[in-house]
Structures are given as C-alpha cells and as structure tokens.
N, C-alpha and C. Protein backbone atom coordinates (compact mmCIF):
# COMPACT_ATOMS: atom_id res chain seq x y z
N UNK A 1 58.76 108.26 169.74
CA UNK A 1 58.86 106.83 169.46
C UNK A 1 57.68 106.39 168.61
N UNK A 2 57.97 105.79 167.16
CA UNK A 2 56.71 105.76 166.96
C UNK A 2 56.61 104.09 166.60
N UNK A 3 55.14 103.57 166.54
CA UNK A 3 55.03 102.16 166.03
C UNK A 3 55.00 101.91 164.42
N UNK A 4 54.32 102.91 164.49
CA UNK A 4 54.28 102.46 162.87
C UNK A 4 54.14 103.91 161.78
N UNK A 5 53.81 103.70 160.57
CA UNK A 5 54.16 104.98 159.91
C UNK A 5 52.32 105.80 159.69
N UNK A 6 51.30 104.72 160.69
CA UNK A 6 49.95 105.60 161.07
C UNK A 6 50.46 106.66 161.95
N UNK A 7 49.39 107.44 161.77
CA UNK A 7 49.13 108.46 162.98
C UNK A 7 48.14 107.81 163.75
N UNK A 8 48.67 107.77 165.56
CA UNK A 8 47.86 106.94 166.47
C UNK A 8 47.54 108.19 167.47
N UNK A 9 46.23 107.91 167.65
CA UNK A 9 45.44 108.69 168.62
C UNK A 9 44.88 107.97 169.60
N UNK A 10 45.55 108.54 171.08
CA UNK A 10 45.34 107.83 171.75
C UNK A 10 43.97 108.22 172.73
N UNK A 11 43.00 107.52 173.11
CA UNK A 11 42.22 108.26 173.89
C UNK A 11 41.61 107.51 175.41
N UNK A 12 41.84 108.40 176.00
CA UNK A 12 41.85 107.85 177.91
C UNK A 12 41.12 108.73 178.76
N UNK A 13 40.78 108.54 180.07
CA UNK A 13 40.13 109.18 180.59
C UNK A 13 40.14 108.51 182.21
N UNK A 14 38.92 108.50 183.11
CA UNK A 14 39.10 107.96 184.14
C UNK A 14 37.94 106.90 183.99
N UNK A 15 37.80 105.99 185.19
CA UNK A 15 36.61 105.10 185.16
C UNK A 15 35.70 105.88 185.01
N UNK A 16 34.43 105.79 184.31
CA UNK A 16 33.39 106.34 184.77
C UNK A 16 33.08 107.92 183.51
N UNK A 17 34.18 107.91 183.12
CA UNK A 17 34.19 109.68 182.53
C UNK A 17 33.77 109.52 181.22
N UNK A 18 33.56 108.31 180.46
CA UNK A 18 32.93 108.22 179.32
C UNK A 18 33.64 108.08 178.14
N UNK A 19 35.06 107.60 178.23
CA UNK A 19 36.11 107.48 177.32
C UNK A 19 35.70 106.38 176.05
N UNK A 20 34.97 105.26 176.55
CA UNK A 20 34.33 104.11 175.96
C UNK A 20 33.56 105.07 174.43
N UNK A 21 32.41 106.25 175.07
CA UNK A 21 31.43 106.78 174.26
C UNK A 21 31.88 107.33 173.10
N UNK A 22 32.91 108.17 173.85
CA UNK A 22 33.88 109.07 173.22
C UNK A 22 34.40 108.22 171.71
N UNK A 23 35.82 107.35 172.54
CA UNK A 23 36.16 106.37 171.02
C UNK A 23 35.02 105.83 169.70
N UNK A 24 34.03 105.38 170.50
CA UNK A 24 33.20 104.45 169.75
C UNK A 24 32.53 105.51 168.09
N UNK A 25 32.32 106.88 169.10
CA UNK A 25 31.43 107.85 168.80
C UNK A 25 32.63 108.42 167.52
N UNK A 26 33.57 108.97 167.84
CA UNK A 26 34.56 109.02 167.03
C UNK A 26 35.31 108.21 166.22
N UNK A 27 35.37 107.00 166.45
CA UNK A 27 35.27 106.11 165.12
C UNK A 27 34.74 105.97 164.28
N UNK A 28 33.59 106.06 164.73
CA UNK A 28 32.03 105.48 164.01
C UNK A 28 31.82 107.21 162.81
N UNK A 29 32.35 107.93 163.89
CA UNK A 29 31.79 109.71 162.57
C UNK A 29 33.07 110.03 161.64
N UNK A 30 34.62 109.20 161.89
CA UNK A 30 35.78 109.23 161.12
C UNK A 30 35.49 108.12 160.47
N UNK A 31 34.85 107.31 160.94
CA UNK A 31 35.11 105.57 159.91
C UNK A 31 36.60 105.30 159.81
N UNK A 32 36.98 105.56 161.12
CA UNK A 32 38.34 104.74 161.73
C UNK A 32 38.24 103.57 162.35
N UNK A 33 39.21 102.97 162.29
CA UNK A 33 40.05 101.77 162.92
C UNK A 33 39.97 101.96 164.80
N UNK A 34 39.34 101.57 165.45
CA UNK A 34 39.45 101.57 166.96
C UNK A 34 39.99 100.27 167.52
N UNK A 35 41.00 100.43 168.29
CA UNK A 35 41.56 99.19 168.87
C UNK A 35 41.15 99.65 170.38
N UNK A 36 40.66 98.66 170.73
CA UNK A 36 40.31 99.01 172.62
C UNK A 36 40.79 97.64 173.55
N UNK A 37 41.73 98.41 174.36
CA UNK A 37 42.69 98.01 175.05
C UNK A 37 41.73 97.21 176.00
N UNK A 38 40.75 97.48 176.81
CA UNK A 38 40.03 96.88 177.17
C UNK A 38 39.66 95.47 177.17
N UNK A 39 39.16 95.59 175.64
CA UNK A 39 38.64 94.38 175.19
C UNK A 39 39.89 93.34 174.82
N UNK A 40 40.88 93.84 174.47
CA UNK A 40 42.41 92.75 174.45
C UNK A 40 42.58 92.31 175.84
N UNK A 41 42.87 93.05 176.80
CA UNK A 41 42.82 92.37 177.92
C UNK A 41 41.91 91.52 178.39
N UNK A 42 40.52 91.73 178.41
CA UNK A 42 39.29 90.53 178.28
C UNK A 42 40.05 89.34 177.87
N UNK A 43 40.29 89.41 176.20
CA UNK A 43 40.56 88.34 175.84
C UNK A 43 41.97 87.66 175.93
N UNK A 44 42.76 88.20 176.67
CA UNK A 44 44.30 88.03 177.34
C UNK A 44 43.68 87.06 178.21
N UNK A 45 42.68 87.08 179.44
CA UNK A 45 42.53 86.72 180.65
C UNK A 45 41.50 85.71 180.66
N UNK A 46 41.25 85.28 179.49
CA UNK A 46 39.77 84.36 179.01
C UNK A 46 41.06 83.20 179.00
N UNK A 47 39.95 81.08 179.36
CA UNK A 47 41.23 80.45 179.91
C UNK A 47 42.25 80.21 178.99
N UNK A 48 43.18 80.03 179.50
CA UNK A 48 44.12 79.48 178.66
C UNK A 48 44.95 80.04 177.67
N UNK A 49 44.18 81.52 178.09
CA UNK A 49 45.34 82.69 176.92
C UNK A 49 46.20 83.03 177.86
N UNK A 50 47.31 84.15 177.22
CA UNK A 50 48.46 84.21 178.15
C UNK A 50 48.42 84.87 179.54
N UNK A 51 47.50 86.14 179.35
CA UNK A 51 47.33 86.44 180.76
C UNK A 51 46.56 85.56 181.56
N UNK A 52 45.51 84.68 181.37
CA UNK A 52 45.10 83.57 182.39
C UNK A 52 46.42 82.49 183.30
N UNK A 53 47.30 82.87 181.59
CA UNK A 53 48.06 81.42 182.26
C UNK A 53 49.25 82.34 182.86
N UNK A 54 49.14 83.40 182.95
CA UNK A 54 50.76 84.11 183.97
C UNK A 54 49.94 84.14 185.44
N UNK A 55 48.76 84.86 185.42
CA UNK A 55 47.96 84.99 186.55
C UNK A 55 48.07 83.57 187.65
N UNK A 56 47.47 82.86 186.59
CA UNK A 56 47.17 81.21 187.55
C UNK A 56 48.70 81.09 187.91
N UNK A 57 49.62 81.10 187.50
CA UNK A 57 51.48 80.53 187.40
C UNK A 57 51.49 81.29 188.75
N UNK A 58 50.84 82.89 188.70
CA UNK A 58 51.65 83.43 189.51
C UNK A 58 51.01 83.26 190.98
N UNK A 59 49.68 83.34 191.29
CA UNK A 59 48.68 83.24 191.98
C UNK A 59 47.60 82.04 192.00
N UNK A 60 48.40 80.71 192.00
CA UNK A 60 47.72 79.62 192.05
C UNK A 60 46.31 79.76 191.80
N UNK A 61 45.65 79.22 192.78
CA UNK A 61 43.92 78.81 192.38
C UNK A 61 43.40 80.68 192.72
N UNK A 62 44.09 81.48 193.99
CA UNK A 62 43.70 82.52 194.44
C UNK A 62 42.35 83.52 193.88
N UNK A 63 42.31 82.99 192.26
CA UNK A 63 41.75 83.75 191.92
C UNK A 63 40.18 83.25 190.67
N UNK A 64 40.54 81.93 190.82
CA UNK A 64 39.77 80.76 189.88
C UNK A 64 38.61 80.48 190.53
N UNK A 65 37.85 80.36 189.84
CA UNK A 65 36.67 79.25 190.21
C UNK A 65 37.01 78.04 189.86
N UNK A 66 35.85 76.73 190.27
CA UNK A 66 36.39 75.75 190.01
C UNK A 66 36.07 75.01 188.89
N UNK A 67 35.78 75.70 187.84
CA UNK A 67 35.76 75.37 186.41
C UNK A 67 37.29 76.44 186.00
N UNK A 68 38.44 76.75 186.72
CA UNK A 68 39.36 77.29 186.39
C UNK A 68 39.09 78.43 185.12
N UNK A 69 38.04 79.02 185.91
CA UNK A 69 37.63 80.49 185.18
C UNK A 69 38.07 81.70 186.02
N UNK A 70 38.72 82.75 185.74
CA UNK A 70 39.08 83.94 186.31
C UNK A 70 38.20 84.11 187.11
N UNK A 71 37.72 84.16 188.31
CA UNK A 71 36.48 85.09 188.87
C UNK A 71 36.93 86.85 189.20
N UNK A 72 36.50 87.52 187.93
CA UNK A 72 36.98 88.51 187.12
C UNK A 72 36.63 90.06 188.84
N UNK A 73 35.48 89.57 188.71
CA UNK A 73 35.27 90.45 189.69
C UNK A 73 35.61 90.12 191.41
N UNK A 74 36.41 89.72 191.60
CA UNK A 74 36.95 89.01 192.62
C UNK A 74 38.24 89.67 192.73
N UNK A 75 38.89 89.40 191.67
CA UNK A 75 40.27 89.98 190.96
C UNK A 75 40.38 91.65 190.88
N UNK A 76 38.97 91.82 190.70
CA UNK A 76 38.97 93.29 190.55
C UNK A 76 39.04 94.21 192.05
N UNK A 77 38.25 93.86 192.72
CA UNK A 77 37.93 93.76 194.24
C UNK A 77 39.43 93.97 194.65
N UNK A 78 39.91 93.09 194.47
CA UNK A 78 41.28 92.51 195.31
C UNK A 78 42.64 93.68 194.76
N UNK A 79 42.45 94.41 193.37
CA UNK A 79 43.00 95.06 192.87
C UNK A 79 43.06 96.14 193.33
N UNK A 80 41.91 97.21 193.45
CA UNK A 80 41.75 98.37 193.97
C UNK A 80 41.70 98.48 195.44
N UNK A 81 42.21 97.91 196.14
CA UNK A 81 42.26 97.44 197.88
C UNK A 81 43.65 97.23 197.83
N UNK A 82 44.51 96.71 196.70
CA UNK A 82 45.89 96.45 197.66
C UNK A 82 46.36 97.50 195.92
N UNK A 83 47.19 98.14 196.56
CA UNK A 83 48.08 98.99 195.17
C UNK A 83 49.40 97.74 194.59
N UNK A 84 49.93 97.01 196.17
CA UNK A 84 51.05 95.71 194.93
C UNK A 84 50.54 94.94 194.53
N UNK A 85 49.03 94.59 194.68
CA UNK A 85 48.84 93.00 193.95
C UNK A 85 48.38 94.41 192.28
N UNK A 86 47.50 95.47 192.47
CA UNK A 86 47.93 96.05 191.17
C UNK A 86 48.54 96.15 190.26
N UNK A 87 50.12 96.32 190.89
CA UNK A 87 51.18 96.73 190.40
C UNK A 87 51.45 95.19 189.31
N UNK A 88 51.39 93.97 190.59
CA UNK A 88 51.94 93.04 189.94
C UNK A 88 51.08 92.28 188.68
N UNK A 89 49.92 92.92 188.97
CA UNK A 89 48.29 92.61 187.52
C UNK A 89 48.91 93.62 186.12
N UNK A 90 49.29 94.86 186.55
CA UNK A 90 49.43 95.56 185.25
C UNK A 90 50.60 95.04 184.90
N UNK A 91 51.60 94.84 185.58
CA UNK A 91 53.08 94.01 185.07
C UNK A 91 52.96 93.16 184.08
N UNK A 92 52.22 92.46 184.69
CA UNK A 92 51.91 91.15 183.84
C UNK A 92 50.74 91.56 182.53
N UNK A 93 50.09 92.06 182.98
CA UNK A 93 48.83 92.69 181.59
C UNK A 93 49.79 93.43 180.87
N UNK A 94 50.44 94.53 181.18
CA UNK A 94 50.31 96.03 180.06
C UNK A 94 51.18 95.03 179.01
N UNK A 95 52.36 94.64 179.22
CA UNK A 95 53.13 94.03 178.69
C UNK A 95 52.61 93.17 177.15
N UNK A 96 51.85 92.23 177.70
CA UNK A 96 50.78 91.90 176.67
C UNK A 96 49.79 92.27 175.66
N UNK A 97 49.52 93.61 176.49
CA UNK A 97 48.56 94.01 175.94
C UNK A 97 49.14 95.30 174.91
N UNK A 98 50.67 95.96 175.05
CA UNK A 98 51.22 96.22 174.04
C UNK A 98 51.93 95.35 173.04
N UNK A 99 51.94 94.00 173.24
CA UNK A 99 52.49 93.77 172.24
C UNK A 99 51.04 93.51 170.74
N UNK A 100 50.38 93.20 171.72
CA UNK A 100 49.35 92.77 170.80
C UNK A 100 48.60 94.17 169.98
N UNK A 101 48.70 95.31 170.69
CA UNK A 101 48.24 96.52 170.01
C UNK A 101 48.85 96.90 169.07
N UNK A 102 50.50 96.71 169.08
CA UNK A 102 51.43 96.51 168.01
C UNK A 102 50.81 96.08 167.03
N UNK A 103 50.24 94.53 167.17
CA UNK A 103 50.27 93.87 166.22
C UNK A 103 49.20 94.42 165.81
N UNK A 104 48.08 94.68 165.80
CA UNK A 104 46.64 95.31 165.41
C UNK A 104 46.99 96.24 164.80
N UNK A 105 47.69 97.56 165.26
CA UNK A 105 48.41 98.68 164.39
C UNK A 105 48.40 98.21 163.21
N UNK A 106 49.81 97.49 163.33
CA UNK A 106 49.88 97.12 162.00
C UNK A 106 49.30 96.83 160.83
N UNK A 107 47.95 95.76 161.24
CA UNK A 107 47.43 95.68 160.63
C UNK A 107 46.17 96.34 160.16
N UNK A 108 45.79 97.68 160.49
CA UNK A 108 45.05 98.34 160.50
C UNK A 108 45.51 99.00 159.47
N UNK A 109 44.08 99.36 158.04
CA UNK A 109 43.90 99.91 157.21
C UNK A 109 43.77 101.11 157.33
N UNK A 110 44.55 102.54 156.01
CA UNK A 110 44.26 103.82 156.46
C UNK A 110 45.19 104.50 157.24
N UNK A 111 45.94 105.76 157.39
CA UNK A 111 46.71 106.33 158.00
C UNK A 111 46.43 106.93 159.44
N UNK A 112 45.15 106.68 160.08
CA UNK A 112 44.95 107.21 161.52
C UNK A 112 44.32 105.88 161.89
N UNK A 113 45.13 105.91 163.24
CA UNK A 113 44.17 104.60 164.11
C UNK A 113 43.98 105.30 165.13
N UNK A 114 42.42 104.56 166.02
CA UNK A 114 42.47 105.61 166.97
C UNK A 114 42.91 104.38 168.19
N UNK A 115 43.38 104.34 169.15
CA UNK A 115 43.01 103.29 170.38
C UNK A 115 42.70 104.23 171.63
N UNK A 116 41.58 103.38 171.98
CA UNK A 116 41.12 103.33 173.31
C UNK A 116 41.86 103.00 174.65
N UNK A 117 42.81 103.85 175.10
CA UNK A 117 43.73 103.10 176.81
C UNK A 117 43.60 103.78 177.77
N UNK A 118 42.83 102.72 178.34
CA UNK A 118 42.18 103.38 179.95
C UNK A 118 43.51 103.46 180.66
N UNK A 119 44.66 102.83 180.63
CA UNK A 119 45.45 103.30 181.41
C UNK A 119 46.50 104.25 180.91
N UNK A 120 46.79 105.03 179.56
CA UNK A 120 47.47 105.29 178.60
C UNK A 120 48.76 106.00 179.57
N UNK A 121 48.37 106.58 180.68
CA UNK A 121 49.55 107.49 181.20
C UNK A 121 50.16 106.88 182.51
N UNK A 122 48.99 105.90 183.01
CA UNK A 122 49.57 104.69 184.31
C UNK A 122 50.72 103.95 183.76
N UNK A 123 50.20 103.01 182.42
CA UNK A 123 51.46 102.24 181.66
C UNK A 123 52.65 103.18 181.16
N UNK A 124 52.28 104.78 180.57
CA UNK A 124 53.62 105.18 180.36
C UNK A 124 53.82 105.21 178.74
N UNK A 125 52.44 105.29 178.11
CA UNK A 125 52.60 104.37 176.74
C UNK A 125 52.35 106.00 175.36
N UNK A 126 52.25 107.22 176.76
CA UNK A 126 51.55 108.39 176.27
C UNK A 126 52.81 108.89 174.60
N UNK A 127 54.21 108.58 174.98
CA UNK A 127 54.90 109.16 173.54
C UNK A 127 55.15 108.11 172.60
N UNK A 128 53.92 106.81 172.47
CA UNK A 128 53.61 106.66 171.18
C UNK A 128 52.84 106.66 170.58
N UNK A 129 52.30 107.66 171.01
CA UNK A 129 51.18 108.24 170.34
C UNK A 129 51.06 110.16 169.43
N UNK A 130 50.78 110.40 168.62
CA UNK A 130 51.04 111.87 167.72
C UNK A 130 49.43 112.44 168.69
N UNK A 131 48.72 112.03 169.12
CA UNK A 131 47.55 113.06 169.87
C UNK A 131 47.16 111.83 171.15
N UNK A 132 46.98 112.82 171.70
CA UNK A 132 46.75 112.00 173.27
C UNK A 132 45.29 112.97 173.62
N UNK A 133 44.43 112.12 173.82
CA UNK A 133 43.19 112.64 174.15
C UNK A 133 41.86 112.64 175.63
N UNK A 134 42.14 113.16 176.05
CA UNK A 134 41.90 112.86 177.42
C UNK A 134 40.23 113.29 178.05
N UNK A 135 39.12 112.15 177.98
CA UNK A 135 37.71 112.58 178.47
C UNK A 135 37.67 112.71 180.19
N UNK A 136 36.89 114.19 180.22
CA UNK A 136 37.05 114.62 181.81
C UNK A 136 35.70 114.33 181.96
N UNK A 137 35.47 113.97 183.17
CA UNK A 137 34.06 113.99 184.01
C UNK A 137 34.47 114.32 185.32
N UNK A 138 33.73 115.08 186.07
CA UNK A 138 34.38 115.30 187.23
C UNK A 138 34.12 113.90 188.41
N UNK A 139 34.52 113.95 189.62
CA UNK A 139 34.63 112.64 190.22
C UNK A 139 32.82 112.18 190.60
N UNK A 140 32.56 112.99 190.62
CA UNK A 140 31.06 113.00 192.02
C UNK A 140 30.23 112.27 190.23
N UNK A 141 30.49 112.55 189.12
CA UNK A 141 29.73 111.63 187.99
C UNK A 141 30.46 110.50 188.03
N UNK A 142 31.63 110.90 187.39
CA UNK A 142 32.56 109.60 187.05
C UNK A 142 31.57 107.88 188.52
N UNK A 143 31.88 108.50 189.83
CA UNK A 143 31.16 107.83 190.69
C UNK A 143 29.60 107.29 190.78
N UNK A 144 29.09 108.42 189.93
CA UNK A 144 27.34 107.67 189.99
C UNK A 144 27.10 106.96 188.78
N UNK A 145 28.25 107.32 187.71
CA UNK A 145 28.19 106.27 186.73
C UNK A 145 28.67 105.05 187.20
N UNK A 146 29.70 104.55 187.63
CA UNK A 146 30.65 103.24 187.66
C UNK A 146 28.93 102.72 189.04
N UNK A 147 28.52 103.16 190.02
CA UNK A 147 27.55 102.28 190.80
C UNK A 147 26.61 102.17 189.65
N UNK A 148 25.67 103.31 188.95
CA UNK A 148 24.72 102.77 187.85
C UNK A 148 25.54 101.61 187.30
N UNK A 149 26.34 101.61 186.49
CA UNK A 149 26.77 100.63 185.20
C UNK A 149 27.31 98.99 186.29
N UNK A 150 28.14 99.35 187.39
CA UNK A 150 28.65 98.06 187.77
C UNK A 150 27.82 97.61 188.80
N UNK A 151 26.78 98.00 189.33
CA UNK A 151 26.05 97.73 190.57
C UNK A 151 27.08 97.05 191.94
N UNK A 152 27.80 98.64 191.72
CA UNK A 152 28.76 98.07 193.14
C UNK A 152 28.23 99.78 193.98
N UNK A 153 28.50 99.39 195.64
CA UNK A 153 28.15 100.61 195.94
C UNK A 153 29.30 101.62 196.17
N UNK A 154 29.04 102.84 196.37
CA UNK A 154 29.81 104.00 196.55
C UNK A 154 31.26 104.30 196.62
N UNK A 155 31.15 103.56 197.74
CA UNK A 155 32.34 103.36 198.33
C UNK A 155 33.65 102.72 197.52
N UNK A 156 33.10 101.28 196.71
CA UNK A 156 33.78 100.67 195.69
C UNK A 156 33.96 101.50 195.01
N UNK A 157 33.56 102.40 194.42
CA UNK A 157 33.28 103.16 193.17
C UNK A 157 34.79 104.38 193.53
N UNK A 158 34.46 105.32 194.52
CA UNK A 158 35.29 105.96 194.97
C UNK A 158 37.03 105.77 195.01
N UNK A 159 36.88 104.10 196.01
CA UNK A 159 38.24 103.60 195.76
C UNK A 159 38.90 103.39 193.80
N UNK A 160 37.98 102.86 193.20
CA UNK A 160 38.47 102.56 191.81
C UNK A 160 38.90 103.61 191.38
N UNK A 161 38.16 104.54 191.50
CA UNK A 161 38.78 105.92 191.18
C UNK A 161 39.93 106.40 192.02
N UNK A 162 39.90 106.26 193.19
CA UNK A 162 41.43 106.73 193.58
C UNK A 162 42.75 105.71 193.38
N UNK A 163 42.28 104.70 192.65
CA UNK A 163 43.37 104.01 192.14
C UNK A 163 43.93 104.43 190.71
N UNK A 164 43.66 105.07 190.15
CA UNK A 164 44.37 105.72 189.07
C UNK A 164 44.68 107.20 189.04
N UNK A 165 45.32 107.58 188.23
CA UNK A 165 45.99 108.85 188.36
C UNK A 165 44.70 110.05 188.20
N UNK A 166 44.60 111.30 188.86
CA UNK A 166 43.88 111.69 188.62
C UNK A 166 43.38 112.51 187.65
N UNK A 167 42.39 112.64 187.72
CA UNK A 167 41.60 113.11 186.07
C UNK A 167 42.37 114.63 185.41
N UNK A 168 42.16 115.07 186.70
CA UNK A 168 42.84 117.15 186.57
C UNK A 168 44.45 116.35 185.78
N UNK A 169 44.87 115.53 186.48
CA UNK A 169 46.77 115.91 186.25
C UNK A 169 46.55 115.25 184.49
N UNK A 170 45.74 114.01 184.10
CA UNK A 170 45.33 113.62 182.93
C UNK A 170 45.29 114.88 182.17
N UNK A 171 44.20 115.74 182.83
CA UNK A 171 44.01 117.12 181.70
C UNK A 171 45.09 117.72 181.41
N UNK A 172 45.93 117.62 182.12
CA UNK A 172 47.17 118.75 182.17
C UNK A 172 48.17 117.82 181.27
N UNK A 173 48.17 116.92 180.50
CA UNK A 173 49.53 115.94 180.15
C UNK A 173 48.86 115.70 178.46
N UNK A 174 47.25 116.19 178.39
CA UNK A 174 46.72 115.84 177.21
C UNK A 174 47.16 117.00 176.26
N UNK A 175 46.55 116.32 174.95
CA UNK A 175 47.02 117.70 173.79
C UNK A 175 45.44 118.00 173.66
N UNK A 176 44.67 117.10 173.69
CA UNK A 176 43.20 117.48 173.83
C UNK A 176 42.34 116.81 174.85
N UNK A 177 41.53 117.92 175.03
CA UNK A 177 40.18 117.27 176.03
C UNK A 177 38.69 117.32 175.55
N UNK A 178 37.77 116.36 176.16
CA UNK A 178 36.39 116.05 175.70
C UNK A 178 35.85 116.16 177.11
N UNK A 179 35.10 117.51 177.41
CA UNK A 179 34.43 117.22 178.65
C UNK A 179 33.20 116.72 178.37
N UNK A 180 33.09 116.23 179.07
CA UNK A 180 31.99 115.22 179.41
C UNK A 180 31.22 115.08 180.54
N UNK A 181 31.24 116.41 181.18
CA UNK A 181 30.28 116.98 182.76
C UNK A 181 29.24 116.79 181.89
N UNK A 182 28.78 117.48 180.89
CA UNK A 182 27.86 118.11 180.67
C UNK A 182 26.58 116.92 180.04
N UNK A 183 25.42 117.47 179.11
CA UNK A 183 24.66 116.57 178.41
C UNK A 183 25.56 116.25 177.23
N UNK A 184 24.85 114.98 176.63
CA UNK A 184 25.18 113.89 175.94
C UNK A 184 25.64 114.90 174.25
N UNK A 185 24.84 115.74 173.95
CA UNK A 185 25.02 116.72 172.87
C UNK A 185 25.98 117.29 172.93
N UNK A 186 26.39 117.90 174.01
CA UNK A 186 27.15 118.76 173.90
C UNK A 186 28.39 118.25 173.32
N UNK A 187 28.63 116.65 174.57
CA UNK A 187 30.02 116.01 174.14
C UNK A 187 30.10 116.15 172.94
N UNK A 188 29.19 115.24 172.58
CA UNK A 188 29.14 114.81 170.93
C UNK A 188 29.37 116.05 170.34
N UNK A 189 29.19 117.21 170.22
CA UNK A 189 29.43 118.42 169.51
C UNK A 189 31.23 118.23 169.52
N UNK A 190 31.21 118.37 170.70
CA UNK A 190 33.02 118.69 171.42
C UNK A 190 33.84 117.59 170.46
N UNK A 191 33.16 116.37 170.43
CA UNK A 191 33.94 114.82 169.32
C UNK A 191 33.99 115.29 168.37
N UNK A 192 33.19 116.18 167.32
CA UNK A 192 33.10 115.96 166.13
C UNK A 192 33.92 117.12 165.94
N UNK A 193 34.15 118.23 166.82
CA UNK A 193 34.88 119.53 166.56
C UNK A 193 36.68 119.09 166.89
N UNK A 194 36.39 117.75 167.41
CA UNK A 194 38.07 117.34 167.64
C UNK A 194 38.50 116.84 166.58
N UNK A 195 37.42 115.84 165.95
CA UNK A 195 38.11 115.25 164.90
C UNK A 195 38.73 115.90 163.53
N UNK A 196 38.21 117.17 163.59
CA UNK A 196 38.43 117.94 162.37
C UNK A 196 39.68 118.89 162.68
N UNK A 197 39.82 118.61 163.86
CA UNK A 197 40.91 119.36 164.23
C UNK A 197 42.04 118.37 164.06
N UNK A 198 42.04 117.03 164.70
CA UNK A 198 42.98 115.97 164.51
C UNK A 198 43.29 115.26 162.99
N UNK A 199 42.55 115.33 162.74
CA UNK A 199 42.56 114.43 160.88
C UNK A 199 41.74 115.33 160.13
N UNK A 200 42.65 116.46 159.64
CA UNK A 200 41.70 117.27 158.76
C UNK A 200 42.08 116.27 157.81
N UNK A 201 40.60 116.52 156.77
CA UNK A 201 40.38 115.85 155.61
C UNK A 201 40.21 114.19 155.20
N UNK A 202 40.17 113.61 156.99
CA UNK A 202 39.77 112.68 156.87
C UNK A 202 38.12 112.20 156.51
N UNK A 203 38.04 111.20 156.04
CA UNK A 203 36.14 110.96 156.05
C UNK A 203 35.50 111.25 157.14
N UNK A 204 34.82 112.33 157.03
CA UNK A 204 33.29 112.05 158.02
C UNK A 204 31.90 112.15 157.39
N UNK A 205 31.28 111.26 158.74
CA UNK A 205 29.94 110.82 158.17
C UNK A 205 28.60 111.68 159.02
C-alpha cells in the first residue's frame, strides 16, 4: 500500500531504546525530510486542536486543568495502568495522526522521507512503508533511560514498557535493526552503515 510515489522509511523502537537519536542522527547525515509522529500528536492535543477537542468530548473535564489544558502527564499515568482507556487514546490519536502524516508526505521534497513512529507496528501502519527500521535497547536500559529523561521512578518506567509490543518480536517484523545496547559510536557507526544500504546514492554529509 503505498502513500505516495516517495520511498518512506519508517523508524520505531521501544520507549527508552533511542529511536528519537537514531531518526534525528539519520536525517541530519542523509539531509532528509523527518516527520515525527510524536511531535504531531503534541500538537493534535495542544487546546483546541482536534485531538484536545475529541479527548475533552469524550472524557469531560477528566483530564484538564482548569485553564482547560491537557494535564499531559496525568493522561499518561492513566494510560499505561488501564490497557482500554489506551485503546480508546490511540483510537482517537492514530487516526489523526495518519492523516496528517499523509499530508506532510506529500509535501515533502526529494524521493525518501524518513518518519519517526513510536507506535509503527501497535497502529498497524508497518506496509506503508518500503523499509521498516527498528532501534533495540534491551529492557534493563530502555528503563534507566525513560527514569533519567522523565524523572518517574522504576516501576512507572517498567509498566510503560510493558505497554507496548515487545522489543525482540519488533526485531523479528523489521527489515533493519540499530542496536543501541552499546556506546553512542558504535550506534552512530550502525546509522550511517544503514543509510547506504537504504538510499544508495543518496546525499551524505
């Protein structure tokens, strides 16, 4: 199935495993186009855009402060503790958040785009994409990263991670992998030996 007549590379991973580094790092050495799913949803759920206003429709004040601002991490909390109020958050997100990647495609200069989707194989979104790219960290990092970066403890950390699919079955569904156990070099070696494999003869810098 494809969106458009680019070649789209998709790249995912688990919380914590460094998928963020990965894209950024590989954009930045292809001088590609990165769309990050992430950051669309941010701005889906900021007030008064559409995911704020399905959320509030669907879940009254439940989740607002009283300047009718998302209280984002509240929402998040409440997500990885119940799997249906999940179910019924990505319902309402993925939906949105492909149409709008659509639209970015499109308009993206150049025959390879890369996007960034943390959930790429939860949503189901893996055959529209020509390379599916998958960063591993094993759990016991993936975990001491998400407490360093979110200052939540352990335990939080653990659950977030067992709310998505796991990393091994990710490896097994990808056409490529970027481990990312290791030091910061190495990855970066592993990025730059992918990209030449994925877009020969594209620019690198």
């Amino acid at each position: 199935m494809r969106l458009s007549n680019n070649k789209l590379i998709g790249i995912t991973g688990g919380i914590g495993s460094g998928k963020s580094m990965a894209s950024c790092f590989l954009a930045s050495f292809m001088r590609l186009p990165l769309i990050d799913i992430d950051k669309q949803c941010a701005r889906l759920l900021e007030k008064g855009n559409a995911g704020w206003l399905e959320i509030r429709n669907e879940f009254g004040n439940a989740f607002f402060n009283h300047d009718n601002q998302l209280e984002r991490k509240k929402l998040r909390t409440a997500i990885f503790s119940d799997p249906e109020l999940r179910l019924q958050i990505n319902n309402i997100l993925h939906p949105l958040a492909f149409n709008k990647m659509v639209e970015d495609i499109k308009q993206c200069p150049g025959k390879v785009v890369l996007v960034d989707v943390p959930l790429l194989f939860e949503a189901g979104w893996e055959d529209y994409f020509d390379h599916r790219v998958v960063v591993y960290a094993d759990d016991v990092q993936c975990c001491q990263r998400i407490v360093r970066r979110d200052g939540i403890d352990p335990d939080e950390a653990r659950r977030t991670i067992l709310s998505q699919i796991p990393l091994v079955d990710k490896v097994l569904r990808a056409d490529h992998v970027i481990n990312n156990s290791g030091c910061r070099i190495s990855s970066l070696m592993e990025i730059i030996h992918l990209a030449r494999l994925i877009t020969p003869g594209a620019p690198c810098s």
